[in-house]
Protein backbone atom coordinates (compact mmCIF):
# COMPACT_ATOMS: atom_id res chain seq x y z
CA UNK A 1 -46.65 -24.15 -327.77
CA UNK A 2 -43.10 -25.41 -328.52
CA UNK A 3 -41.76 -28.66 -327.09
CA UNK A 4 -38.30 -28.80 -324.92
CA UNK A 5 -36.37 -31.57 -326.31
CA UNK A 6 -36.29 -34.44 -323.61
CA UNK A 7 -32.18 -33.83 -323.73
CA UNK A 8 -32.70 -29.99 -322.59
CA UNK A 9 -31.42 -29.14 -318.89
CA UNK A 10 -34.91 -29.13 -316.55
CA UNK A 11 -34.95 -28.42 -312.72
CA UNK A 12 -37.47 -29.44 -309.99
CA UNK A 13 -38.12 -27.94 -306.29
CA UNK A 14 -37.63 -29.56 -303.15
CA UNK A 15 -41.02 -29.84 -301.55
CA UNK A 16 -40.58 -32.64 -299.08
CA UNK A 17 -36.95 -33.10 -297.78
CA UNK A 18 -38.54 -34.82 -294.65
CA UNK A 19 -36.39 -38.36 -295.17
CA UNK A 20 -33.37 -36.36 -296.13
CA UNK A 21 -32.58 -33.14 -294.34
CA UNK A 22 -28.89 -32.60 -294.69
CA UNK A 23 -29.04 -33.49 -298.37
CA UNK A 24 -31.49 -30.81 -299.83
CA UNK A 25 -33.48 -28.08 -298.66
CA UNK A 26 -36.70 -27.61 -298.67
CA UNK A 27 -38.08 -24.95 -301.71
CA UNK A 28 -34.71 -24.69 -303.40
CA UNK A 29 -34.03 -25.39 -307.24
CA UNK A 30 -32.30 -28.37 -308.62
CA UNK A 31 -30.83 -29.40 -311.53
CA UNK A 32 -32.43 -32.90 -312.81
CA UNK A 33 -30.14 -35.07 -314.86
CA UNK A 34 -31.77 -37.23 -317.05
CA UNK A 35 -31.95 -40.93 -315.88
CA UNK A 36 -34.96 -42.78 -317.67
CA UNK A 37 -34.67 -46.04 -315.54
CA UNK A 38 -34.58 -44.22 -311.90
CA UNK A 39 -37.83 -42.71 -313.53
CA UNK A 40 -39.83 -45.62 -314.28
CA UNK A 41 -38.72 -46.74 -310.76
CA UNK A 42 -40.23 -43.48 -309.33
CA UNK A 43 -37.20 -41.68 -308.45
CA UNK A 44 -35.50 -38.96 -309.80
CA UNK A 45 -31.23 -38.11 -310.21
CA UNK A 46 -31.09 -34.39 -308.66
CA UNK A 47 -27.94 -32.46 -308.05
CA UNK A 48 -28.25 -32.37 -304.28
CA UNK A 49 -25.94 -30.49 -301.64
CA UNK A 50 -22.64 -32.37 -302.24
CA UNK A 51 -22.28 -31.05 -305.78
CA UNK A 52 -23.04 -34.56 -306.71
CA UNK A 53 -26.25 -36.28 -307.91
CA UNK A 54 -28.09 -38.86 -306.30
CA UNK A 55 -31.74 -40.66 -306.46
CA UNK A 56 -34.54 -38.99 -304.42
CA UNK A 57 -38.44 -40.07 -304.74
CA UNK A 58 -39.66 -38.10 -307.24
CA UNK A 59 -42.68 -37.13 -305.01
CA UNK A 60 -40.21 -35.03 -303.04
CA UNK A 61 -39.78 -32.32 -306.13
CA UNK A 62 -42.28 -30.34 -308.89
CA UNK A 63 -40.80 -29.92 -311.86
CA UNK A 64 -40.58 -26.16 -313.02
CA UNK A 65 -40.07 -24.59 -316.33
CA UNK A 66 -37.58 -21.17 -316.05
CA UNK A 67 -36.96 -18.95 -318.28
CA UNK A 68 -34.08 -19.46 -320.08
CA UNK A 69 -32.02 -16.54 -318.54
CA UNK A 70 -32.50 -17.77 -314.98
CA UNK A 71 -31.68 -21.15 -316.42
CA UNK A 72 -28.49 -19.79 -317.87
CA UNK A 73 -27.49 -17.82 -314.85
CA UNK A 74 -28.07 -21.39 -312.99
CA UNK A 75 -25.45 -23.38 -315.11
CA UNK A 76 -22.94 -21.20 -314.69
CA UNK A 77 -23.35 -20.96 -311.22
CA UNK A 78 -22.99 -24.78 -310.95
């Protein structure tokens, strides 16, 4: 099985938006930008609802692999 390069675009869903209800919704897709120090601090830099990103626990999202057409079709739209 081939390895994604850590640079490549990933996304994680919302599965606990309990602390932050206006700012993401529960069971939708984000887009994760990479941020190695919020990591090791157990947080994770998501494109949230204000087109912007922002720190979230990272226990609040699953990563998820797409395929890379609906990843495409997800850049564009952003």
């Amino acid at each position: 099985m081939r390895q994604r390069k850590s640079s490549a675009t990933r996304f994680a869903v919302c599965v606990d938006n309990s602390d932050y209800p206006a700012s993401l919704e529960l069971y939708k897709i984000y887009r994760v930008v990479p941020d190695q120090e919020a990591a090791e601090e157990g947080d994770l830099r998501v494109i949230d609802e204000s087109g912007e990103d922002y720190l979230y626990p990272a226990s609040y999202f699953m990563a998820i692999e797409l395929p890379k057409e609906v990843e495409q079709k997800l850049l564009k739209a952003s």
